[in-house]
PDB file of N, CA and C in Angstrom:
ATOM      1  N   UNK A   1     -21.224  23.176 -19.950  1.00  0.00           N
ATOM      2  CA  UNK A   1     -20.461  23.331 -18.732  1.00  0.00           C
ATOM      3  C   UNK A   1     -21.383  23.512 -17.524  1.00  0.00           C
ATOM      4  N   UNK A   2     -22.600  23.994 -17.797  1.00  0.00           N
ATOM      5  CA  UNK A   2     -23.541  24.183 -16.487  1.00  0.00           C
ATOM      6  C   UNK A   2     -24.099  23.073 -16.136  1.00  0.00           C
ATOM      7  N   UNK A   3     -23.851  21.692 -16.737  1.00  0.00           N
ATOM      8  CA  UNK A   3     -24.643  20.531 -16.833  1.00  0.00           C
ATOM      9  C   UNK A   3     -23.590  20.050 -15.888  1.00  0.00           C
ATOM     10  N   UNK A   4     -21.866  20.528 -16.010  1.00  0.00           N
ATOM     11  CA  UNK A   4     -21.397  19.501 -14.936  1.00  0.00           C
ATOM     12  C   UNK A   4     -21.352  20.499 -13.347  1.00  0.00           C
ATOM     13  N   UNK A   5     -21.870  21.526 -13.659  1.00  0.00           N
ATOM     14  CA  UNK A   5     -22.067  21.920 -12.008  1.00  0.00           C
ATOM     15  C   UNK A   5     -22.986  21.602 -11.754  1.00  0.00           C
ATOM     16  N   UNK A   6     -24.309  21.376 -12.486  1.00  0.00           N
ATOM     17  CA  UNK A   6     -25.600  20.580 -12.052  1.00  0.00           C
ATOM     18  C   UNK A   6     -24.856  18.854 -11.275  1.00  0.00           C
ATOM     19  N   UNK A   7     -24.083  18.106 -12.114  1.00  0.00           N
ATOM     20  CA  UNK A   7     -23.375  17.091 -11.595  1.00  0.00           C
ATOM     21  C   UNK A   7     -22.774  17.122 -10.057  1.00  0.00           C
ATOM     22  N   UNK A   8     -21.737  18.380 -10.282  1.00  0.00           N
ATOM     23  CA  UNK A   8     -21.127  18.342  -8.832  1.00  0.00           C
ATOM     24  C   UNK A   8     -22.304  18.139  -7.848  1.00  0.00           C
ATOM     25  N   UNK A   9     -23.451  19.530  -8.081  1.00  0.00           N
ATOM     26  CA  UNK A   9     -24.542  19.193  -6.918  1.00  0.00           C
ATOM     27  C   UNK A   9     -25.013  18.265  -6.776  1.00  0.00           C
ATOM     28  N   UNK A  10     -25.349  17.573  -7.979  1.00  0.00           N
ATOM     29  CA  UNK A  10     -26.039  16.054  -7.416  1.00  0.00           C
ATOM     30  C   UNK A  10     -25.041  15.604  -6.434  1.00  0.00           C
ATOM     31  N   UNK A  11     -23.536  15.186  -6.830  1.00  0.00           N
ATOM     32  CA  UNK A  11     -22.558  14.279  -6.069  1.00  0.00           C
ATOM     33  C   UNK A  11     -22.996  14.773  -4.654  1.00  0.00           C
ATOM     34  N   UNK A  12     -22.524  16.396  -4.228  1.00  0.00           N
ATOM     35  CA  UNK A  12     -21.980  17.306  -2.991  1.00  0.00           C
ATOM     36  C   UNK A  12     -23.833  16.749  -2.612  1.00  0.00           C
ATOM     37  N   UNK A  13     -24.626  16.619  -3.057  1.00  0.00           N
ATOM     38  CA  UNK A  13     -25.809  16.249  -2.327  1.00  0.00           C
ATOM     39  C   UNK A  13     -25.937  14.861  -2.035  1.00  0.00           C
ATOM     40  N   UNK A  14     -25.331  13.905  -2.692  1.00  0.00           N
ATOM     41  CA  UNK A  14     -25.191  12.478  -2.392  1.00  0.00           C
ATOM     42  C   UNK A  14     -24.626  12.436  -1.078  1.00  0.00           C
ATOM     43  N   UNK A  15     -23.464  13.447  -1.015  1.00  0.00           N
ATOM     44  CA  UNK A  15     -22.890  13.021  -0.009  1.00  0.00           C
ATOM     45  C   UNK A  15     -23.304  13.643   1.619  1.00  0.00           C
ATOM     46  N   UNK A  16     -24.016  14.540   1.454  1.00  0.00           N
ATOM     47  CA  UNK A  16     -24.982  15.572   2.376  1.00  0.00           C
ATOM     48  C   UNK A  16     -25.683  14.321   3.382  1.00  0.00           C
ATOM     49  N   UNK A  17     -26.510  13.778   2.186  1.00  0.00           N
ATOM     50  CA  UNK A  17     -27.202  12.888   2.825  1.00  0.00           C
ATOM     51  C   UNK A  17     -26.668  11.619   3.767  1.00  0.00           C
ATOM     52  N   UNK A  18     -25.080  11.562   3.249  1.00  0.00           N
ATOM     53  CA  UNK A  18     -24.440   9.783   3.448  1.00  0.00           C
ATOM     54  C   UNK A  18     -23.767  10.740   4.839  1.00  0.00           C
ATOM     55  N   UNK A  19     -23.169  11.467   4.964  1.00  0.00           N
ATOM     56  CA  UNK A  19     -22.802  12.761   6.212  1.00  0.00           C
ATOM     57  C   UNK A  19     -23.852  12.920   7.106  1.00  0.00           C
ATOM     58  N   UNK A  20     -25.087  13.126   6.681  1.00  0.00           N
ATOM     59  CA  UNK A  20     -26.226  13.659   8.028  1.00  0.00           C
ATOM     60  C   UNK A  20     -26.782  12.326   8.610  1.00  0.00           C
ATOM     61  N   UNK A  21     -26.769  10.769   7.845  1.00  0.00           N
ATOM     62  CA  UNK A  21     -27.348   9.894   8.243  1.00  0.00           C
ATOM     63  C   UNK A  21     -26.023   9.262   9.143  1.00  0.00           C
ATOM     64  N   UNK A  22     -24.944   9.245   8.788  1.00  0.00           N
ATOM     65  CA  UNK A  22     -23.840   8.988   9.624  1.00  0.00           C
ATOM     66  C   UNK A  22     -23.348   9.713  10.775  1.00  0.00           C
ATOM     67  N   UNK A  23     -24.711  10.690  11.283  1.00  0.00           N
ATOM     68  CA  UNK A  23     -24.419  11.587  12.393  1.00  0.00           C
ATOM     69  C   UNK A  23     -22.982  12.971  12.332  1.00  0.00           C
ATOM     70  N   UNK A  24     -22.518  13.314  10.979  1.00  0.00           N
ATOM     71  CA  UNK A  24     -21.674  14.081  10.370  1.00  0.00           C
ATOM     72  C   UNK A  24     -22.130  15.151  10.472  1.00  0.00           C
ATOM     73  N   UNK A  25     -22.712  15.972  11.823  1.00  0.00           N
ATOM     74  CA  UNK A  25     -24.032  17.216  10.791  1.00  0.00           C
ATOM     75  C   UNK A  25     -23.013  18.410  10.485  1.00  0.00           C
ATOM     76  N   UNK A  26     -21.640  18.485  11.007  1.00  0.00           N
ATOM     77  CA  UNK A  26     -21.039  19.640  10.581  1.00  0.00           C
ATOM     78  C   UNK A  26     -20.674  19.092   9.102  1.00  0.00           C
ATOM     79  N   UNK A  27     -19.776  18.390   9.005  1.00  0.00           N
ATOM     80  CA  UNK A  27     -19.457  18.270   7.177  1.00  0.00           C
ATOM     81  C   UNK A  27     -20.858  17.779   6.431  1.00  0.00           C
ATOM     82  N   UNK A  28     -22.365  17.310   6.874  1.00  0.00           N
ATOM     83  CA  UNK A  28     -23.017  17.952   6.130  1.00  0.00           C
ATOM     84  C   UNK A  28     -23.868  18.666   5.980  1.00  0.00           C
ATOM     85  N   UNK A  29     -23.497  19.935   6.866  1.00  0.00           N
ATOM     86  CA  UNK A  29     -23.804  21.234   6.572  1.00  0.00           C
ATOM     87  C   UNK A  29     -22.909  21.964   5.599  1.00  0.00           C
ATOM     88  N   UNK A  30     -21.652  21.457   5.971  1.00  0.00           N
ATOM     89  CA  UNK A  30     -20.594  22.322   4.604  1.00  0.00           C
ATOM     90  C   UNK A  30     -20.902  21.880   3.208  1.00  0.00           C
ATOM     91  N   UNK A  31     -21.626  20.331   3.278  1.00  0.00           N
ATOM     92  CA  UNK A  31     -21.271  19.920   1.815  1.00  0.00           C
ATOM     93  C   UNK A  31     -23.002  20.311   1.113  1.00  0.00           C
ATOM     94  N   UNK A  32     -23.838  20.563   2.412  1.00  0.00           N
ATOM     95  CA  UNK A  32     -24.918  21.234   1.590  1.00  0.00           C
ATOM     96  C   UNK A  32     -25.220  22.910   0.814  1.00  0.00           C
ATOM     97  N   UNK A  33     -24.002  23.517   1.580  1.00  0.00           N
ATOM     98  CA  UNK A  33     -23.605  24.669   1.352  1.00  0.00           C
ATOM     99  C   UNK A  33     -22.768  24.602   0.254  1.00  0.00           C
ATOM    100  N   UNK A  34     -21.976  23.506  -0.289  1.00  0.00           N
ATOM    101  CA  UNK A  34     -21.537  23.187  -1.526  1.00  0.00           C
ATOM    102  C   UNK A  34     -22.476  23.257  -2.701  1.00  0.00           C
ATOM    103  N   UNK A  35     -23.371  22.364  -2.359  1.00  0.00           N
ATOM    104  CA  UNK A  35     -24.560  21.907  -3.162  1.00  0.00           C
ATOM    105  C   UNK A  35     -25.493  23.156  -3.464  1.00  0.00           C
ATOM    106  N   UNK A  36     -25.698  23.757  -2.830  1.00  0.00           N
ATOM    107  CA  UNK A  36     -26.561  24.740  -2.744  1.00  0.00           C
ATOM    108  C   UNK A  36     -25.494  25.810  -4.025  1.00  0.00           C
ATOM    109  N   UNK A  37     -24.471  25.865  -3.464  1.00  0.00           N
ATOM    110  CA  UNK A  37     -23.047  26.826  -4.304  1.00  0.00           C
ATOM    111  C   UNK A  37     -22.795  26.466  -5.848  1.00  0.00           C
ATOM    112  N   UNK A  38     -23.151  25.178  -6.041  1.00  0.00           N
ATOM    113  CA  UNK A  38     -22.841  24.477  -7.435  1.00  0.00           C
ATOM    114  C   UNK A  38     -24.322  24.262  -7.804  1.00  0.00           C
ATOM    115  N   UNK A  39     -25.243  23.874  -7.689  1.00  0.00           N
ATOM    116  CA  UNK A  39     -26.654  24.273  -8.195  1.00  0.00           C
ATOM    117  C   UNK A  39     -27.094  25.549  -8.644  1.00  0.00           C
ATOM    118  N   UNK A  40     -26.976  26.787  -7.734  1.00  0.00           N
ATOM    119  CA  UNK A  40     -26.791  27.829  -7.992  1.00  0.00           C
ATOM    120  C   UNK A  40     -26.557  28.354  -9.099  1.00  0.00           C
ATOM    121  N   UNK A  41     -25.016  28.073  -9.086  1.00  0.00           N
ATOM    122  CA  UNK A  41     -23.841  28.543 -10.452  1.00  0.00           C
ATOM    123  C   UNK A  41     -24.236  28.021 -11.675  1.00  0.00           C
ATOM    124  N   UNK A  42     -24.776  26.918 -11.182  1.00  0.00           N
ATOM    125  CA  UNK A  42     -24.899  26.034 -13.037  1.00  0.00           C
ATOM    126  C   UNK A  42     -26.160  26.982 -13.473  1.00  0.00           C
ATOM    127  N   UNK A  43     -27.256  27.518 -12.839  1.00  0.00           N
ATOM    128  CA  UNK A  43     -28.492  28.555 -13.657  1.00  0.00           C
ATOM    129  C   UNK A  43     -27.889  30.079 -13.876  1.00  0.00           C
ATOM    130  N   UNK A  44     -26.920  29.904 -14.002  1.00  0.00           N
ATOM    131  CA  UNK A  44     -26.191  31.281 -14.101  1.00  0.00           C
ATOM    132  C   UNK A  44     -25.569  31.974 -15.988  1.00  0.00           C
ATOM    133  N   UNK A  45     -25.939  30.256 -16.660  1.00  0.00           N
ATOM    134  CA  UNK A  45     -25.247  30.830 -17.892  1.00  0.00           C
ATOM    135  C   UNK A  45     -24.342  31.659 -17.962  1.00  0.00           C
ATOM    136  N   UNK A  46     -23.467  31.156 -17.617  1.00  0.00           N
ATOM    137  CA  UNK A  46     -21.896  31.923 -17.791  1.00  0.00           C
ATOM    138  C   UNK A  46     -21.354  31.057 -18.728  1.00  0.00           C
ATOM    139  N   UNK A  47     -20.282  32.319 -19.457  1.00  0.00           N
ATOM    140  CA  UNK A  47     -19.597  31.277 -20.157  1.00  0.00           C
ATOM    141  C   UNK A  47     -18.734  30.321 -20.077  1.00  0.00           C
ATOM    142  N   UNK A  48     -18.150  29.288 -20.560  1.00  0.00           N
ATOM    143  CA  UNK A  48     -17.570  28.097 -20.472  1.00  0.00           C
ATOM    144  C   UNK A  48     -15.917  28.402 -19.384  1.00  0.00           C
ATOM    145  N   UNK A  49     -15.455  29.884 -20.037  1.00  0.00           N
ATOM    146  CA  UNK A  49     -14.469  30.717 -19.556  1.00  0.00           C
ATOM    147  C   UNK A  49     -14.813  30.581 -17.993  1.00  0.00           C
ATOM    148  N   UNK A  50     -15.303  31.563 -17.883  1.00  0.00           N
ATOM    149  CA  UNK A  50     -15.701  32.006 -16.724  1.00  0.00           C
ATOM    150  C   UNK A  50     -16.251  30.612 -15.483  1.00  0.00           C
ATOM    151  N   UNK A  51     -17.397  29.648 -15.852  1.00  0.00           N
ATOM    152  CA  UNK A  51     -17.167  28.790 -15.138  1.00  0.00           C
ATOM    153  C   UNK A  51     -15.692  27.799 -15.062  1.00  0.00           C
ATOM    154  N   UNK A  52     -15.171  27.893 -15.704  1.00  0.00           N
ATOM    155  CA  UNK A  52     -13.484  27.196 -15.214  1.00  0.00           C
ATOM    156  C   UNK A  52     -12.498  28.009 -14.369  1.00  0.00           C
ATOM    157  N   UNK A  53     -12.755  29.639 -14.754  1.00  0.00           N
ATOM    158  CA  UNK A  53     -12.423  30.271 -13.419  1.00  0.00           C
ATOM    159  C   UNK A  53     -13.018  30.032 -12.052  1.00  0.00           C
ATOM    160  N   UNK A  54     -14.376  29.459 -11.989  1.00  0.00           N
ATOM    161  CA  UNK A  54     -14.970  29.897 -10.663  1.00  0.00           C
ATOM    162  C   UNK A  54     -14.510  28.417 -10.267  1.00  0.00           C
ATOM    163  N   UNK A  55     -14.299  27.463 -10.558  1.00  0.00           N
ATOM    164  CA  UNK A  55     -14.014  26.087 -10.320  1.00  0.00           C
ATOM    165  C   UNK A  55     -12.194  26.533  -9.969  1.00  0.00           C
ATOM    166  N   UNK A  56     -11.582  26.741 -10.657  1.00  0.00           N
ATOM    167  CA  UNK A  56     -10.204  27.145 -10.262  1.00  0.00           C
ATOM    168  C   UNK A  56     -10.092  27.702  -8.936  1.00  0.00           C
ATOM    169  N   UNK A  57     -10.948  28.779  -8.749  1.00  0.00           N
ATOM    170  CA  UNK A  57     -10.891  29.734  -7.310  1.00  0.00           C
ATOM    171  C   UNK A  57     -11.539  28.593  -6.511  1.00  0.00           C
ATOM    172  N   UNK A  58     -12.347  27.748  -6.558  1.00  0.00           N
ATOM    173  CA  UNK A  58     -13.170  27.220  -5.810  1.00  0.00           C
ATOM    174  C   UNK A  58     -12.411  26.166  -5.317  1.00  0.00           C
ATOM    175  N   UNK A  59     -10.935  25.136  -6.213  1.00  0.00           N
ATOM    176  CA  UNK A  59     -10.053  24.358  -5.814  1.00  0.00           C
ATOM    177  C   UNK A  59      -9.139  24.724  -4.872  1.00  0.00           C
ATOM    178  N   UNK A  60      -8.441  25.951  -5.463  1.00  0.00           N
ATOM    179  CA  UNK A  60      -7.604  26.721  -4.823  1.00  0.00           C
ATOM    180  C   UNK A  60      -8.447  27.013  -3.169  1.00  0.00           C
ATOM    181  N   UNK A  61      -9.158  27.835  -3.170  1.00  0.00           N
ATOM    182  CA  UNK A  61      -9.791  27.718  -1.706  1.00  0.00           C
ATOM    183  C   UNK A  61      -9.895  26.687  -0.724  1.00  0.00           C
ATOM    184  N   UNK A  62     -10.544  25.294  -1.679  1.00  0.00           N
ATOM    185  CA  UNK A  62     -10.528  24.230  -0.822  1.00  0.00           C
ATOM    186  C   UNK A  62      -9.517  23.663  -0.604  1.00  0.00           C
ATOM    187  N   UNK A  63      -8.262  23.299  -1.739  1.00  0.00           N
ATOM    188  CA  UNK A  63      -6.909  23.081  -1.314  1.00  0.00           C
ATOM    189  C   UNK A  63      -6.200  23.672  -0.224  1.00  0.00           C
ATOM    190  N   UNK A  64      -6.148  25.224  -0.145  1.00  0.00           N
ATOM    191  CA  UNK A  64      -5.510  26.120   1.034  1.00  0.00           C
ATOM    192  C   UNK A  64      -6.684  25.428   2.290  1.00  0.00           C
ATOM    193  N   UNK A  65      -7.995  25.453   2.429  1.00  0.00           N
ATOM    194  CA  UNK A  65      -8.110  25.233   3.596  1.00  0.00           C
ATOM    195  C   UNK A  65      -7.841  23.728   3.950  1.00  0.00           C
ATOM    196  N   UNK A  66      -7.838  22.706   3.319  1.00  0.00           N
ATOM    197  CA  UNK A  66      -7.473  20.938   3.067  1.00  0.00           C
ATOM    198  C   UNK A  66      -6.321  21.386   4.116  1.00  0.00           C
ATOM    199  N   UNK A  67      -5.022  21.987   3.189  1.00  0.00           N
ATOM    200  CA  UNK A  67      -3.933  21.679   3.794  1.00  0.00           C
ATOM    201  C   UNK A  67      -3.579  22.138   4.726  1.00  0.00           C
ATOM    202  N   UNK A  68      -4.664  23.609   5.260  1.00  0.00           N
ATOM    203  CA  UNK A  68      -4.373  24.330   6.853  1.00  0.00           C
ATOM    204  C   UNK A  68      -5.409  23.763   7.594  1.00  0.00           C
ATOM    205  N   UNK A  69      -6.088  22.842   7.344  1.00  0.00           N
ATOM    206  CA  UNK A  69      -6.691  21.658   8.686  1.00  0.00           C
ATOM    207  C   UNK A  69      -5.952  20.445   9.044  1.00  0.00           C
ATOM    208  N   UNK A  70      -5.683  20.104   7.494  1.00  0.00           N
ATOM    209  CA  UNK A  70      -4.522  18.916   7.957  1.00  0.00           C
ATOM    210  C   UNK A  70      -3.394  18.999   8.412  1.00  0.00           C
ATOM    211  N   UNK A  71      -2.316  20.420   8.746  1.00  0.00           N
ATOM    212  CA  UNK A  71      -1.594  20.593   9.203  1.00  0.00           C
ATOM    213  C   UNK A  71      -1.728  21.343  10.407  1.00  0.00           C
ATOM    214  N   UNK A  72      -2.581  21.588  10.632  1.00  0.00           N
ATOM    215  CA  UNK A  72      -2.831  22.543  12.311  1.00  0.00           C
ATOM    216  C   UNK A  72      -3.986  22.428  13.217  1.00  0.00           C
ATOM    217  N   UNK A  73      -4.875  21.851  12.458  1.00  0.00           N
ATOM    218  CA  UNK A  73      -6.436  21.167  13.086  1.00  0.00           C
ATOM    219  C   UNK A  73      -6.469  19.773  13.703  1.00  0.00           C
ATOM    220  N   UNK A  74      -5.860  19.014  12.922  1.00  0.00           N
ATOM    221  CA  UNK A  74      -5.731  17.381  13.332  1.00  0.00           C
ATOM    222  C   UNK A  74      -4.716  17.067  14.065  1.00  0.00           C
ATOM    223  N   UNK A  75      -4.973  16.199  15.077  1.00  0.00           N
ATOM    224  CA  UNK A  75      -4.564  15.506  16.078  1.00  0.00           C
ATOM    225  C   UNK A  75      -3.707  14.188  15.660  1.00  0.00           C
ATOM    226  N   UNK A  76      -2.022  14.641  15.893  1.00  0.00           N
ATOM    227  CA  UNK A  76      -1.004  13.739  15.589  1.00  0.00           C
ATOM    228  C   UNK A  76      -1.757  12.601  16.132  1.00  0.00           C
ATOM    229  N   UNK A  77      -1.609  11.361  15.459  1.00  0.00           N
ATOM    230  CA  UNK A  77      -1.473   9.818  15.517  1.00  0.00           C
ATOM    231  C   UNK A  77      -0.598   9.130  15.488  1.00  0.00           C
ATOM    232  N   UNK A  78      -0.375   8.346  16.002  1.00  0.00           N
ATOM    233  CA  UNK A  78       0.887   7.226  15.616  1.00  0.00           C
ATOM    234  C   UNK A  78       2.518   7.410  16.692  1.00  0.00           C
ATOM    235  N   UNK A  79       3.364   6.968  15.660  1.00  0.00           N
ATOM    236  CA  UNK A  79       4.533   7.423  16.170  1.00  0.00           C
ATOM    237  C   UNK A  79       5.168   8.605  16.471  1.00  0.00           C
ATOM    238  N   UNK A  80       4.823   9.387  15.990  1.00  0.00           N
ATOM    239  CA  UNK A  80       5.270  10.806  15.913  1.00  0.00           C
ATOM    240  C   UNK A  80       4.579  11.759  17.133  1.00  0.00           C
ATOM    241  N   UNK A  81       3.388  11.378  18.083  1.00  0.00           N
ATOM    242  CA  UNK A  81       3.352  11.888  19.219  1.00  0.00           C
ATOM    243  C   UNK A  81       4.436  12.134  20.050  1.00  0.00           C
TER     244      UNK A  81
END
């Protein structure tokens, strides 16, 4: 299980880089702070338990904030102005 948070970091660092070269530097500062968060965790030897909790809390967090940017941060488009 620590091999696929080693994974996430690779990805959350793939994308760091494809974010800072696309002039993104706030989302990739968040997604290096990901990377940094899931690299971390995977040298932690925890058990299999316990990392599926920290991934659970870690969805849940990003889901609640997903859906309170996309509903109160972003700027109506379209018809509905």
């Amino acid at each position: 299980m620590d091999r696929m948070f080693r994974v996430l970091g690779f990805w959350t660092g793939i994308f760091t880089v494809m974010f800072w070269l696309g002039g993104m530097d706030k989302t990739a500062m968040l997604f290096l702070a990901q990377t940094g968060f899931f690299v971390l965790l995977s040298y932690l030897k925890l058990s299999e338990r316990m990392y599926m909790y920290v991934f659970a809390a870690y969805l849940t967090i990003f889901f609640a904030g997903f859906t309170y940017w996309t509903t109160f941060m972003m700027p109506l488009k379209g018809p509905l102005q």
